[in-house]
Protein backbone atom coordinates (compact mmCIF):
# COMPACT_ATOMS: atom_id res chain seq x y z
CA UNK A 1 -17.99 -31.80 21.21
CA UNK A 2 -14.22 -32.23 21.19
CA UNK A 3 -14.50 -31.92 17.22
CA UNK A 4 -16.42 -28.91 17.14
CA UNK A 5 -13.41 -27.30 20.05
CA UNK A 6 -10.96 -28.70 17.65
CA UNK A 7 -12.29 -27.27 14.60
CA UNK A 8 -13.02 -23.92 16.51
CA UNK A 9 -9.08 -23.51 17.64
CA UNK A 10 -7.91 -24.52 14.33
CA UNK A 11 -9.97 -21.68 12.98
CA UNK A 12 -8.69 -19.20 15.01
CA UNK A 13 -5.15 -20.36 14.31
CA UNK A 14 -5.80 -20.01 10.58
CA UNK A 15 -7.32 -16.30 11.30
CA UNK A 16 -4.08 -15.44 13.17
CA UNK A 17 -1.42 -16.95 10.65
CA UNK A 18 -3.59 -14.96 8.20
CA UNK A 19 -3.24 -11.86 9.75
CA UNK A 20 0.31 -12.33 10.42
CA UNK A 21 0.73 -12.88 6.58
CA UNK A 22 -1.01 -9.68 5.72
CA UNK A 23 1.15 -7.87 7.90
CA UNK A 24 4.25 -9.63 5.53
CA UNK A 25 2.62 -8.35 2.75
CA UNK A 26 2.11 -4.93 3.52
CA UNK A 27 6.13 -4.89 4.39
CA UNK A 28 6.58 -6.07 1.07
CA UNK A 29 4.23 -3.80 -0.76
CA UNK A 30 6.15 -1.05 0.63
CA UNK A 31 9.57 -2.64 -0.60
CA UNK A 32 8.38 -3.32 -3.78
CA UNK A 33 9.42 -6.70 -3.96
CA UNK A 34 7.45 -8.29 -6.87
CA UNK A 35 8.29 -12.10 -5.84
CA UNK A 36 7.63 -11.68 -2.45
CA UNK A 37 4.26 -10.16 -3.04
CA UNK A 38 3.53 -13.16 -5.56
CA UNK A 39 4.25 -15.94 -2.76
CA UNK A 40 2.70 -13.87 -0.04
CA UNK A 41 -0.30 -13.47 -2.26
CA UNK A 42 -0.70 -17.69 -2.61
CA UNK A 43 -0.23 -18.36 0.52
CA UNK A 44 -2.52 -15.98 1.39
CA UNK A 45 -4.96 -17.72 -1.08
CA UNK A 46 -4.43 -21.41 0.92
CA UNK A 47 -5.22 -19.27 4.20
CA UNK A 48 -8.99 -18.35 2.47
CA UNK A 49 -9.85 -21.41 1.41
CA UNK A 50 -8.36 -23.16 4.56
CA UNK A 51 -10.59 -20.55 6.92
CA UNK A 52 -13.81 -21.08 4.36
CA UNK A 53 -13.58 -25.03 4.62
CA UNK A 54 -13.24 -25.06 7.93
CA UNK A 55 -16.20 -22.60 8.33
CA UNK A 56 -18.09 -24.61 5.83
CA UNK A 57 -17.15 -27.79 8.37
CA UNK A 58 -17.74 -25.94 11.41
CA UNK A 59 -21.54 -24.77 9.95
CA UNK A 60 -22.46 -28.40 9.34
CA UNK A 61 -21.15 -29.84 12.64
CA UNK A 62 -24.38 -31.32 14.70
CA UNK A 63 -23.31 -29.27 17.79
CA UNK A 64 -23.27 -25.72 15.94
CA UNK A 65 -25.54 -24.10 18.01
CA UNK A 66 -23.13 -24.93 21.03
CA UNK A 67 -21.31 -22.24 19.88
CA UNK A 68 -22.91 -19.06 20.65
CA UNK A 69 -24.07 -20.77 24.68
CA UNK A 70 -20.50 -22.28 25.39
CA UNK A 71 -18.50 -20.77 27.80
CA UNK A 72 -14.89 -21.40 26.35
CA UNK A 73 -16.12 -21.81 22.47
CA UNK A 74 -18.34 -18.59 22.37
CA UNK A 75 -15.12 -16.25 23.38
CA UNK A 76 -12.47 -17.97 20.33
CA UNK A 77 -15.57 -17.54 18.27
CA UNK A 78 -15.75 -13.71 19.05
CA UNK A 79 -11.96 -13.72 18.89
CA UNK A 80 -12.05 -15.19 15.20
CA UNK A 81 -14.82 -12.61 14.56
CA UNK A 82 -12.45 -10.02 15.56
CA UNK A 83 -9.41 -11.02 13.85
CA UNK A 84 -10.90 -11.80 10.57
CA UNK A 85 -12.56 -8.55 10.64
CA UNK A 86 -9.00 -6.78 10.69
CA UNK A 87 -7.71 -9.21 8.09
CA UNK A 88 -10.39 -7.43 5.50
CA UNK A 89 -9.54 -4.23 6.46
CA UNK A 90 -5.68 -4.93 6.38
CA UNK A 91 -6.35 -6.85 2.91
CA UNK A 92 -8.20 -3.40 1.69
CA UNK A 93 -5.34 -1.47 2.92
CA UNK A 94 -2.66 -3.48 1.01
CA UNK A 95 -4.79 -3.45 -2.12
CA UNK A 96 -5.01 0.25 -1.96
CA UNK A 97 -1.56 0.58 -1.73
CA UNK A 98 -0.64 -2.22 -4.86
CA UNK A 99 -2.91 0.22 -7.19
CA UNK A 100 -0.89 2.93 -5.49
CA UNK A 101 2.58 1.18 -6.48
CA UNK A 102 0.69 0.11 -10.16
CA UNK A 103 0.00 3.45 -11.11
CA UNK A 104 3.17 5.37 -10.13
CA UNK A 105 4.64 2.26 -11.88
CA UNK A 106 2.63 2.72 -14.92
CA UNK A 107 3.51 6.69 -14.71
CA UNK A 108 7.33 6.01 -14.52
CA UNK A 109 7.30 3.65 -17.60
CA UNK A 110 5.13 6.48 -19.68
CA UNK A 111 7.88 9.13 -18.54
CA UNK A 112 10.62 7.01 -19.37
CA UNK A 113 9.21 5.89 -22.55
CA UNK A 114 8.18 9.64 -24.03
CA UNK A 115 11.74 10.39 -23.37
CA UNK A 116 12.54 7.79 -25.67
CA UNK A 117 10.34 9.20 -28.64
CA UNK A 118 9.27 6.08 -29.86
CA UNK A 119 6.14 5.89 -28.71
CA UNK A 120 2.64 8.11 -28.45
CA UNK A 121 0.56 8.61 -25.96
CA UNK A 122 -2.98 8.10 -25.63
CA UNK A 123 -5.95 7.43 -23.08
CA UNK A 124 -7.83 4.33 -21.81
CA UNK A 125 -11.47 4.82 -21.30
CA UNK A 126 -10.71 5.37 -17.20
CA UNK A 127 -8.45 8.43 -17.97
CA UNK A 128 -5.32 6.16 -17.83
CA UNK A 129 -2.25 7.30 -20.11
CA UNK A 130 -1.31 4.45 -22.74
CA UNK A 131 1.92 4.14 -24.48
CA UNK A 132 0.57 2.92 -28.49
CA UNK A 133 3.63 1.84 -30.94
CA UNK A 134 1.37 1.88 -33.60
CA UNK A 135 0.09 5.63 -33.41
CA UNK A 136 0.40 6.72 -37.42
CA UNK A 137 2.72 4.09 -38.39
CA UNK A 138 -0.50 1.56 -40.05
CA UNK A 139 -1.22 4.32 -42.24
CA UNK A 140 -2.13 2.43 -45.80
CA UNK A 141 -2.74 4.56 -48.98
């Protein structure tokens, strides 16, 4: 039993250092740091897989069933429940918001390079402005 409490309390801490990452990240969506975001975004990679082996572990455990009847596993279980619930939505948030910072990225650089001249514009198949160096210049005769 003292594996499956162990196990249990390890989960929860992964849940919690999880959410505490995601609340990193969203701080450093909204500063735009690039390299920040990349080592946020691995870490919070290790955190998945650590929380889906140990779930994985915790499913095979003999005493499983313990779980749901146990007076002091049953509340960290709804706890875990709870937290990794607001880690999705938090995650869904923060991915919202890096497609927010992409595309007024992605406008910026089309502004920047029509003042230029050099370039024409076009459109992806999703309605998406594309800069094309090529536009008229392949031209053989």
């Amino acid at each position: 039993m003292a594996a499956l409490s162990s196990l249990v309390e390890f989960q929860l801490k992964s849940a919690t250092d999880l959410s505490l990452l995601l609340e990193k990240e969203k701080a450093a969506i909204a500063s735009r740091v690039a390299k920040e975001i990349e080592q946020l975004a691995k870490e919070k990679l290790t955190l998945i897989n650590q929380l889906q082996q140990t779930d994985q572990r915790i499913s095979q455990h003999p005493d499983v069933a313990t779980l749901t009847n146990d007076p002091e596993l049953s509340p960290l279980v709804d706890q875990i429940r709870s937290i990794v619930h607001d880690c999705q939505q938090a995650n869904a948030v923060n991915g919202e918001a890096l497609q927010r910072a992409q595309l007024s990225f992605n406008k910026l650089n089309n502004l920047m390079q029509q003042t230029q001249g050099k370039l024409g514009m076009t459109y992806t198949a999703e309605g998406q402005t594309k800069n094309v160096t090529t536009l008229g210049t392949n031209i053989k005769a």
